[in-house]
C-alpha atoms as a PDB file:
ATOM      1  CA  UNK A   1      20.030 -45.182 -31.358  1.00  0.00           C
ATOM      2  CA  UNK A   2      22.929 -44.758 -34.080  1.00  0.00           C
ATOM      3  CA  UNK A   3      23.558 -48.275 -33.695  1.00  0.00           C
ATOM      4  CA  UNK A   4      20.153 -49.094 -34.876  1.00  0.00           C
ATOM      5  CA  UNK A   5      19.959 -46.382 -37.436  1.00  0.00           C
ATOM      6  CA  UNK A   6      23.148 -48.521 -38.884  1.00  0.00           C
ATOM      7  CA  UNK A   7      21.664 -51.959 -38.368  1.00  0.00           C
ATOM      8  CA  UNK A   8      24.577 -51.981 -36.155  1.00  0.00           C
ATOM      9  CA  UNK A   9      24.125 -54.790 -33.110  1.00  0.00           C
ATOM     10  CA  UNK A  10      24.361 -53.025 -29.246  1.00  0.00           C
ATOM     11  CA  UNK A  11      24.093 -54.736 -26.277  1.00  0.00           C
ATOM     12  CA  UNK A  12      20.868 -56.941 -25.242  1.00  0.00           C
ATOM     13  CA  UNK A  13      18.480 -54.917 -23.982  1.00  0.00           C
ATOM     14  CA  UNK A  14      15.720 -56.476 -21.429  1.00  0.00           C
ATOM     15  CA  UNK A  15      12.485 -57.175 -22.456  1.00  0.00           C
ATOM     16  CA  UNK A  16      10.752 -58.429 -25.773  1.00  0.00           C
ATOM     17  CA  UNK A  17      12.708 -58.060 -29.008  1.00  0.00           C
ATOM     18  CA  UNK A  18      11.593 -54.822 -30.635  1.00  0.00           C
ATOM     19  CA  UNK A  19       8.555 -54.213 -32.480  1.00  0.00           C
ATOM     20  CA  UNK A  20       9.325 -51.672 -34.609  1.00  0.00           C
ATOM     21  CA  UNK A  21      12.123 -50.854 -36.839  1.00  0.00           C
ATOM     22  CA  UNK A  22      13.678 -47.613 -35.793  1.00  0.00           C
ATOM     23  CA  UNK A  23      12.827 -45.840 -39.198  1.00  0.00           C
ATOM     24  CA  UNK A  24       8.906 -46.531 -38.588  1.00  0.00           C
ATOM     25  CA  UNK A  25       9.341 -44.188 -35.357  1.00  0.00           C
ATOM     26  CA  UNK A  26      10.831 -41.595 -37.797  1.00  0.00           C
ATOM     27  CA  UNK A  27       8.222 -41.942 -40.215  1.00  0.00           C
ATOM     28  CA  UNK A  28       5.635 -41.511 -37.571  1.00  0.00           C
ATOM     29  CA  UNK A  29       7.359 -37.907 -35.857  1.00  0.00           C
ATOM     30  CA  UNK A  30       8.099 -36.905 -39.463  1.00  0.00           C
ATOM     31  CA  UNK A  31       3.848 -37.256 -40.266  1.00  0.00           C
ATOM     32  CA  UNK A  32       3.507 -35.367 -36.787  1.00  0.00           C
ATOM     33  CA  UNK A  33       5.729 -32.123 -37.536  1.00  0.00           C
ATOM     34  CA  UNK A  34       4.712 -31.863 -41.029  1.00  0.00           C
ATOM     35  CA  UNK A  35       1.497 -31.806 -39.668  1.00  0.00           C
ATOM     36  CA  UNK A  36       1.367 -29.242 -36.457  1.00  0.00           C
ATOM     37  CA  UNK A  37       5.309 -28.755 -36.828  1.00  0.00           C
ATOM     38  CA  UNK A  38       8.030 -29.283 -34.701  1.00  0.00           C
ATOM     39  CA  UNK A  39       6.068 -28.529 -31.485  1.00  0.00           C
ATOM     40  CA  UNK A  40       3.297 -30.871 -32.302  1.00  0.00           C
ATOM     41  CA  UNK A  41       5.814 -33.493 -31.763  1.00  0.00           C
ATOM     42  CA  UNK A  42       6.690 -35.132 -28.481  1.00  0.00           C
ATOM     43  CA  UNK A  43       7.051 -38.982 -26.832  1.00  0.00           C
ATOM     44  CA  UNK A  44       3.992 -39.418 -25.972  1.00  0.00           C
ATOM     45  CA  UNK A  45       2.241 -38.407 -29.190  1.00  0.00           C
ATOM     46  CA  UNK A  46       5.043 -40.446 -31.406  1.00  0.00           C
ATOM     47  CA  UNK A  47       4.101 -43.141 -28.787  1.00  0.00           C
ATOM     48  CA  UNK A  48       0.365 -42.893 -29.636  1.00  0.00           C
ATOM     49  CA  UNK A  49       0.779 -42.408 -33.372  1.00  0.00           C
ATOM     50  CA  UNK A  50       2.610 -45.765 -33.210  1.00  0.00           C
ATOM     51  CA  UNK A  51       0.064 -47.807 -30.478  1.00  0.00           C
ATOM     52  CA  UNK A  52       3.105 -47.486 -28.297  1.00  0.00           C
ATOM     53  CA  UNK A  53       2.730 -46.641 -24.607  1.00  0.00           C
ATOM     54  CA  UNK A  54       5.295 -44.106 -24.048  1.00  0.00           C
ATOM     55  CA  UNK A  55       7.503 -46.052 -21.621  1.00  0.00           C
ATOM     56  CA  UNK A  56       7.650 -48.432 -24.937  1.00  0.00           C
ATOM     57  CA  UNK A  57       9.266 -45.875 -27.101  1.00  0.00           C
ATOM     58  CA  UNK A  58      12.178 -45.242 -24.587  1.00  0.00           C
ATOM     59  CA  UNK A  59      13.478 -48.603 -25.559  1.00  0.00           C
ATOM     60  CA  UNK A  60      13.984 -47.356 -28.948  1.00  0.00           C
ATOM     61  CA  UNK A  61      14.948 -43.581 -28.306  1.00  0.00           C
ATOM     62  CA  UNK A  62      16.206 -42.414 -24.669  1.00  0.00           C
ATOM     63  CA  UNK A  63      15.566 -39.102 -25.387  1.00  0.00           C
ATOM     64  CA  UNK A  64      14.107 -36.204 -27.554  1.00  0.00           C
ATOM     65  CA  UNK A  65      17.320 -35.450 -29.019  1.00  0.00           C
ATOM     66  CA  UNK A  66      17.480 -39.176 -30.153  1.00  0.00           C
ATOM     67  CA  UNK A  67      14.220 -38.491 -31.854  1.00  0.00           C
ATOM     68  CA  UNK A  68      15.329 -35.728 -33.959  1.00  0.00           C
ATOM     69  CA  UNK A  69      18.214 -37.297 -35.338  1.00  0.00           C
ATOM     70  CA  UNK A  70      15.775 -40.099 -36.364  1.00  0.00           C
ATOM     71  CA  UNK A  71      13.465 -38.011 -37.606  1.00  0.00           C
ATOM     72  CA  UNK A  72      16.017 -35.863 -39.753  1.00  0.00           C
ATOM     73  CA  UNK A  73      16.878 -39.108 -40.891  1.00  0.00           C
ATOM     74  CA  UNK A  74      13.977 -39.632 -41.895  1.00  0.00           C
ATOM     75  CA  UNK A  75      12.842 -36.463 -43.198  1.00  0.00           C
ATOM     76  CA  UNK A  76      15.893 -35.966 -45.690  1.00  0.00           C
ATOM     77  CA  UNK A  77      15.893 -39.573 -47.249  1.00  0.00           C
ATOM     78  CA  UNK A  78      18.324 -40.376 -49.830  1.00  0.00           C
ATOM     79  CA  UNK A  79      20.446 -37.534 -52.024  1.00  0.00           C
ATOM     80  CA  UNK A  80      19.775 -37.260 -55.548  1.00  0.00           C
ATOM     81  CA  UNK A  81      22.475 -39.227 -57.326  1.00  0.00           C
ATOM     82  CA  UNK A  82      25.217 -37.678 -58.401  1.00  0.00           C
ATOM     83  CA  UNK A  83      25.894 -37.284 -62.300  1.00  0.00           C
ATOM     84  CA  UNK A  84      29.621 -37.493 -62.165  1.00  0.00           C
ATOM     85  CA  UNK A  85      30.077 -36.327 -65.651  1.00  0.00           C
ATOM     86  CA  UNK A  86      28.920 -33.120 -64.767  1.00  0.00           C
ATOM     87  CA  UNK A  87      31.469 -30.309 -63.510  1.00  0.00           C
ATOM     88  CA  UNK A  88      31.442 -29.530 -59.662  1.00  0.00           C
ATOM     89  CA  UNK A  89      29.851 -26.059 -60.377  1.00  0.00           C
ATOM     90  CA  UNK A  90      26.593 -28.362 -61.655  1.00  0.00           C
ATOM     91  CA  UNK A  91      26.977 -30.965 -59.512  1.00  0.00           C
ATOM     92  CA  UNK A  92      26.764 -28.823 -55.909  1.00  0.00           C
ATOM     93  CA  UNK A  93      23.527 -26.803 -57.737  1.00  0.00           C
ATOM     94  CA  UNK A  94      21.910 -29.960 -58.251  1.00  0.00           C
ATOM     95  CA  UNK A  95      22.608 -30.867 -54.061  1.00  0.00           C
ATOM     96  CA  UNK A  96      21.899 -27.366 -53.717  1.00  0.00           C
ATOM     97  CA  UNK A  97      18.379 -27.452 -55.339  1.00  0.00           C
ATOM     98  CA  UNK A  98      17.744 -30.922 -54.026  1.00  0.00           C
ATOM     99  CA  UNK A  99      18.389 -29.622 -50.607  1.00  0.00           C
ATOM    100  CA  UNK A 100      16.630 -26.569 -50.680  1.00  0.00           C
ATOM    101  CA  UNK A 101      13.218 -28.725 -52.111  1.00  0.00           C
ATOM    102  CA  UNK A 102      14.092 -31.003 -48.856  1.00  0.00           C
ATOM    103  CA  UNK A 103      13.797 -28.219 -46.392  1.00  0.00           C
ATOM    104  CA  UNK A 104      11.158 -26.756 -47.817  1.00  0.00           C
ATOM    105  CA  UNK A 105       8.910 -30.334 -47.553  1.00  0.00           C
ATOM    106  CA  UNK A 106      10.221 -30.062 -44.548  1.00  0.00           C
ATOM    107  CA  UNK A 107      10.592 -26.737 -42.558  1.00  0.00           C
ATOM    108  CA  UNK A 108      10.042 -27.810 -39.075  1.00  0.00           C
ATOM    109  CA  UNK A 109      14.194 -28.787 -39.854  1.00  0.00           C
ATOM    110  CA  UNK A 110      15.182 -25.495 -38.946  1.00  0.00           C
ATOM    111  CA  UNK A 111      13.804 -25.680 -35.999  1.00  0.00           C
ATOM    112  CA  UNK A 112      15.604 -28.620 -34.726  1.00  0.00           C
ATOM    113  CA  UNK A 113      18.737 -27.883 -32.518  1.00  0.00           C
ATOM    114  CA  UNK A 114      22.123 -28.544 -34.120  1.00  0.00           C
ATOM    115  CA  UNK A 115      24.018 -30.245 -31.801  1.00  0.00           C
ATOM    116  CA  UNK A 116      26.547 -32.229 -32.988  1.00  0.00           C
ATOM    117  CA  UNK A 117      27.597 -32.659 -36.422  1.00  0.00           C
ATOM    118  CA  UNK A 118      25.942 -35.648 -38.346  1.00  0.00           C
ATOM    119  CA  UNK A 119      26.555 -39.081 -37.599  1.00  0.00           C
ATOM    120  CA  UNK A 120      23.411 -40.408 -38.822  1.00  0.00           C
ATOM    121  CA  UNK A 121      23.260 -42.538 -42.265  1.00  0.00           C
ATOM    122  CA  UNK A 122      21.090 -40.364 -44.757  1.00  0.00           C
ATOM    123  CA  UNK A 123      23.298 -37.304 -42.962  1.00  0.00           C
ATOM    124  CA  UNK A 124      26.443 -38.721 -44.363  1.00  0.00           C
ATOM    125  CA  UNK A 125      25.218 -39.783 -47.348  1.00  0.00           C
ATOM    126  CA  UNK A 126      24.235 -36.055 -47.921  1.00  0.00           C
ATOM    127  CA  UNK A 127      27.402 -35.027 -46.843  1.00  0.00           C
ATOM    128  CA  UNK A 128      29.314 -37.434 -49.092  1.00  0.00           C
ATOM    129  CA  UNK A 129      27.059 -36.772 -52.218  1.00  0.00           C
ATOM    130  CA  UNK A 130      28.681 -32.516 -52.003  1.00  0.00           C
ATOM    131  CA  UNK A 131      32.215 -33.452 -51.301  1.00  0.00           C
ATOM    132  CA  UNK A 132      32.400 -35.924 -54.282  1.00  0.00           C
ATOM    133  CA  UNK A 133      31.721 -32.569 -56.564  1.00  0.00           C
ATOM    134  CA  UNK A 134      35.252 -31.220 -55.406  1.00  0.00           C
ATOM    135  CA  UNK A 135      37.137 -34.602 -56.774  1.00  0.00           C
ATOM    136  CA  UNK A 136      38.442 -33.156 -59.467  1.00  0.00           C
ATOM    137  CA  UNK A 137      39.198 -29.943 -57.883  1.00  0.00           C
ATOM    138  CA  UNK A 138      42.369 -29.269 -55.993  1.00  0.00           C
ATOM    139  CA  UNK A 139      40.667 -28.178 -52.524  1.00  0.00           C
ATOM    140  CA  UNK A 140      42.013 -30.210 -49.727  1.00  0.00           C
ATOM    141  CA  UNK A 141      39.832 -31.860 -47.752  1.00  0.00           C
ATOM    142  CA  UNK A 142      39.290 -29.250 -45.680  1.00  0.00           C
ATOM    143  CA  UNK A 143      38.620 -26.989 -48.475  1.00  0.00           C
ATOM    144  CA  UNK A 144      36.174 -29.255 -49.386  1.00  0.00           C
ATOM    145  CA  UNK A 145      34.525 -29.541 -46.142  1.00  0.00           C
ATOM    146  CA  UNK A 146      34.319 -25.841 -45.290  1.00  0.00           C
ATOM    147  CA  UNK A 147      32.913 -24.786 -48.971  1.00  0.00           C
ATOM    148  CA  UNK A 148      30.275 -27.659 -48.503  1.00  0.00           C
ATOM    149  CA  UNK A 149      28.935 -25.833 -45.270  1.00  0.00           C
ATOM    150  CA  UNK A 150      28.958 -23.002 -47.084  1.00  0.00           C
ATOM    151  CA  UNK A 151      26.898 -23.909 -49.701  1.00  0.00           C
ATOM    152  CA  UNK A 152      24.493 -25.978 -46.801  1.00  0.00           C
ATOM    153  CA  UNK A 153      24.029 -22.505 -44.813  1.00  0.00           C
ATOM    154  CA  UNK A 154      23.241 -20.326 -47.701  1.00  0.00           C
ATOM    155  CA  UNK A 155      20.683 -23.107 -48.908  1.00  0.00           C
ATOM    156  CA  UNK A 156      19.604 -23.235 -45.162  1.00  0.00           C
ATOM    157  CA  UNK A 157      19.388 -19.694 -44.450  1.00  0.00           C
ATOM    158  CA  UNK A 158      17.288 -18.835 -47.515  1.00  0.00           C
ATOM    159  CA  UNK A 159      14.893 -21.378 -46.957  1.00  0.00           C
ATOM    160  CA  UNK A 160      14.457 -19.796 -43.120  1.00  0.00           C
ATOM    161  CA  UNK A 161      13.798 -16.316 -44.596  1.00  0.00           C
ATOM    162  CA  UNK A 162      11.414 -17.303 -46.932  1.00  0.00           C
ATOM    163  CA  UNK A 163       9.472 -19.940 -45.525  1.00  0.00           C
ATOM    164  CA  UNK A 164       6.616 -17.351 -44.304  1.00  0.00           C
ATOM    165  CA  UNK A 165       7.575 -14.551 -46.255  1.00  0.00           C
ATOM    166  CA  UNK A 166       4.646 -13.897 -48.533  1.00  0.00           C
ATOM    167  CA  UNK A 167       6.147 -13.952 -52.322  1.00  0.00           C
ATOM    168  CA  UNK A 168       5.917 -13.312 -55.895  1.00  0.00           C
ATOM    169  CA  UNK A 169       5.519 -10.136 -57.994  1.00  0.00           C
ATOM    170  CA  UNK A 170       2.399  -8.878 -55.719  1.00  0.00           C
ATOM    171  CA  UNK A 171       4.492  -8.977 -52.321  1.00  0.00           C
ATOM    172  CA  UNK A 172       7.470  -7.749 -53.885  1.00  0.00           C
ATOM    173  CA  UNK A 173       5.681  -4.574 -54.913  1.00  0.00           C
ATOM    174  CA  UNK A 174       4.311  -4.332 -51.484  1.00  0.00           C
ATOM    175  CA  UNK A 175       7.075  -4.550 -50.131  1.00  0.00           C
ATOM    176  CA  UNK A 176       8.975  -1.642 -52.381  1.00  0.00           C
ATOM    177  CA  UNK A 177       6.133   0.710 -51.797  1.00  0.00           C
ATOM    178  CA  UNK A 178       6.134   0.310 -48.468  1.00  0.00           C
ATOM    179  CA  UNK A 179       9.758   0.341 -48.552  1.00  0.00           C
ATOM    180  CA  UNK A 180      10.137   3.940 -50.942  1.00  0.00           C
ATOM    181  CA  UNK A 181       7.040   5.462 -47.828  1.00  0.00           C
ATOM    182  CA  UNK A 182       9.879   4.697 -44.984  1.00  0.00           C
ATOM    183  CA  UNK A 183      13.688   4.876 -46.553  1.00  0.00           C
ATOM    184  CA  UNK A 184      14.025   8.486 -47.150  1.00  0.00           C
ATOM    185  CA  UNK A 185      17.324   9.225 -49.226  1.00  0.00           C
ATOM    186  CA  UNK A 186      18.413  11.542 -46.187  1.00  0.00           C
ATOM    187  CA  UNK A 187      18.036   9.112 -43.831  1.00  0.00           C
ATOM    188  CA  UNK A 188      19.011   5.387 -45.931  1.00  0.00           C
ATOM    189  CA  UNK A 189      21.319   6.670 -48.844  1.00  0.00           C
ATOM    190  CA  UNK A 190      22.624   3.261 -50.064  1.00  0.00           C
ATOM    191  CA  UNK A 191      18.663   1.762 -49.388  1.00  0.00           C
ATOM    192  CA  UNK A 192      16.779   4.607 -51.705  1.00  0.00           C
ATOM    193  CA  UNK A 193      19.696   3.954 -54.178  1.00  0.00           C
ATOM    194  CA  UNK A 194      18.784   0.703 -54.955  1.00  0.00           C
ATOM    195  CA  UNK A 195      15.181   1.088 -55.019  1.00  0.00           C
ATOM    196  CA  UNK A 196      15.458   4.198 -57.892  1.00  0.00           C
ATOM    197  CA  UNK A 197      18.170   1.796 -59.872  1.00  0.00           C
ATOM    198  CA  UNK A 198      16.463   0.337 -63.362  1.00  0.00           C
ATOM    199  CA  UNK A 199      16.781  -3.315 -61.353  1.00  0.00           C
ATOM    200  CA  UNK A 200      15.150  -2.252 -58.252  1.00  0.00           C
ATOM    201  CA  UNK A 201      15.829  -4.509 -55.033  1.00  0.00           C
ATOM    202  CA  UNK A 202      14.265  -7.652 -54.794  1.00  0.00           C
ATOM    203  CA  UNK A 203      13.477  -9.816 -51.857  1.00  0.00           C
ATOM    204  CA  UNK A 204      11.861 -12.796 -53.677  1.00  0.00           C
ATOM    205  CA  UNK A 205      14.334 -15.144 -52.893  1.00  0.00           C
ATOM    206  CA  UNK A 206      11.975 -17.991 -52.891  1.00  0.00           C
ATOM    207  CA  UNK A 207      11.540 -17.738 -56.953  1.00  0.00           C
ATOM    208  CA  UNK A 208      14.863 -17.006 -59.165  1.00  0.00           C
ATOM    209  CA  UNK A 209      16.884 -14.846 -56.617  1.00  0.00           C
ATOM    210  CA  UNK A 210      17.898 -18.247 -54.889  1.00  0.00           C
ATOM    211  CA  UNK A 211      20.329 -19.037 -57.958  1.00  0.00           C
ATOM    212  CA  UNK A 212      21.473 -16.031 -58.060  1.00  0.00           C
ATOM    213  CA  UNK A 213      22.589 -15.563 -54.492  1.00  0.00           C
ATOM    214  CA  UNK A 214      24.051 -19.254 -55.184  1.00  0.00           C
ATOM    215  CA  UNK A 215      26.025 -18.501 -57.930  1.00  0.00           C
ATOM    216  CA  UNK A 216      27.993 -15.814 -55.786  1.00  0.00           C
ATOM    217  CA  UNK A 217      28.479 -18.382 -52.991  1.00  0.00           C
ATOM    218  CA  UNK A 218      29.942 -20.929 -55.858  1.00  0.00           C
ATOM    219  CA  UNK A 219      31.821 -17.959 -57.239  1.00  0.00           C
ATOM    220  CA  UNK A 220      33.495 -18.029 -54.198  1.00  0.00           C
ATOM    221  CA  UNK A 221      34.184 -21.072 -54.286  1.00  0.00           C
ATOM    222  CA  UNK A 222      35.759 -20.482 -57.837  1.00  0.00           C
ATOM    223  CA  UNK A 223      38.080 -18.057 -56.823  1.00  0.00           C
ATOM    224  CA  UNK A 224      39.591 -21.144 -53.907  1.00  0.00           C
ATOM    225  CA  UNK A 225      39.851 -23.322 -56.682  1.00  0.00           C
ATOM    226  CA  UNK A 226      41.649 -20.863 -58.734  1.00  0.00           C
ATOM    227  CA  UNK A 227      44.075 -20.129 -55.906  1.00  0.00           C
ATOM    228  CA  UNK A 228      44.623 -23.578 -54.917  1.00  0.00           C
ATOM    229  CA  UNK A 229      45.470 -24.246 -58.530  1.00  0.00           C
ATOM    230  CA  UNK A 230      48.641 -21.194 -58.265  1.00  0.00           C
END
């Protein structure tokens, strides 16, 4: 399956010479999960979606964990370029963002299971677009590596908060009424503290809390560099 993702050539495999390009079956699971999401997609209805018969599509993908990488693939497409004449700081925001509005096309990605790191084409393009920010930093490459999955799981882990939390200025109230009703001071200290401070908590981290929450994972970041620098 990688070998095909990568135009790569694998052994001869019996049979007529494939129909489909391996992309086209990615297209058609992507069109599936956005749909009904992740569970609305299986073989046999990728199969369909196609005019396969579902013996068919095994010659392309021998399993359901094939599928997803194809279809994550798929689903990401290519990384914004990268403006190299920007400094790191702007150039990981802009994967950041980029990311973030890819997940959130896409949210049936956080369902998928994680397991193995990427090997697929669009992956590693991804992945190559972050760690070019760092070139003119002095983070080795594991420096580089680790503060890229960094950034990857806060955009990742935002995006699975919010993506049925009900948001904006209404909800947010909502939520801080309801919120002032349960925490007593007696009982949550550091929780009715926040709520009576002039800039109240706020769990809107689908609108302009995402940058800030990203700024102190870059200012993290910022304090590597300065280290590696001593």
């Amino acid at each position: 399956m990688l070998q095909q993702l990568w135009g790569l050539e694998g052994p001869a495999r019996p049979g007529p010479k494939p129909t489909f390009h391996i992309s086209e079956i990615g297209a058609a699971a992507v069109r599936l999960a956005d749909a009904g999401g992740l569970a609305a997609v299986s073989m046999s209805k990728v199969a369909a979606e196609l005019g396969f018969t579902t013996m068919s599509l095994y010659r392309y993908v021998e399993a359901k964990d094939d599928l997803y990488v194809v279809m994550l693939d798929e689903a990401f497409g290519d990384p914004a370029p990268v403006d190299e004449s920007l400094d790191w700081r702007a150039q990981l925001t802009a994967w950041a963002e980029h990311f973030r509005e890819s997940l959130v096309r896409h949210p049936w990605v956080l369902q998928v299971p994680v397991l193995e790191a990427p090997l697929s084409p669009r992956q590693l393009d991804w992945m190559e677009a972050a760690l070019l920010a760092f070139g003119s930093t002095p983070l080795t490459p594991n420096d580089q590596l680790s503060s890229m999955m960094l950034v990857n799981i806060y955009v990742r882990g935002t995006v699975q908060l919010t993506t049925h939390l009900r948001a904006g200025d209404e909800a947010n109230q909502l939520y801080s009424r309801r919120l002032r009703m349960l925490a007593s001071p007696d009982r949550y200290p550091t929780i009715a503290a926040g709520l009576a401070a002039p800039d109240e908590l706020d769990v809107d981290y689908a609108g302009d809390d995402f940058q800030a929450g990203l700024d102190v994972v870059l200012d993290g970041i910022q304090q590597l560099i300065g280290r590696r620098k001593s």
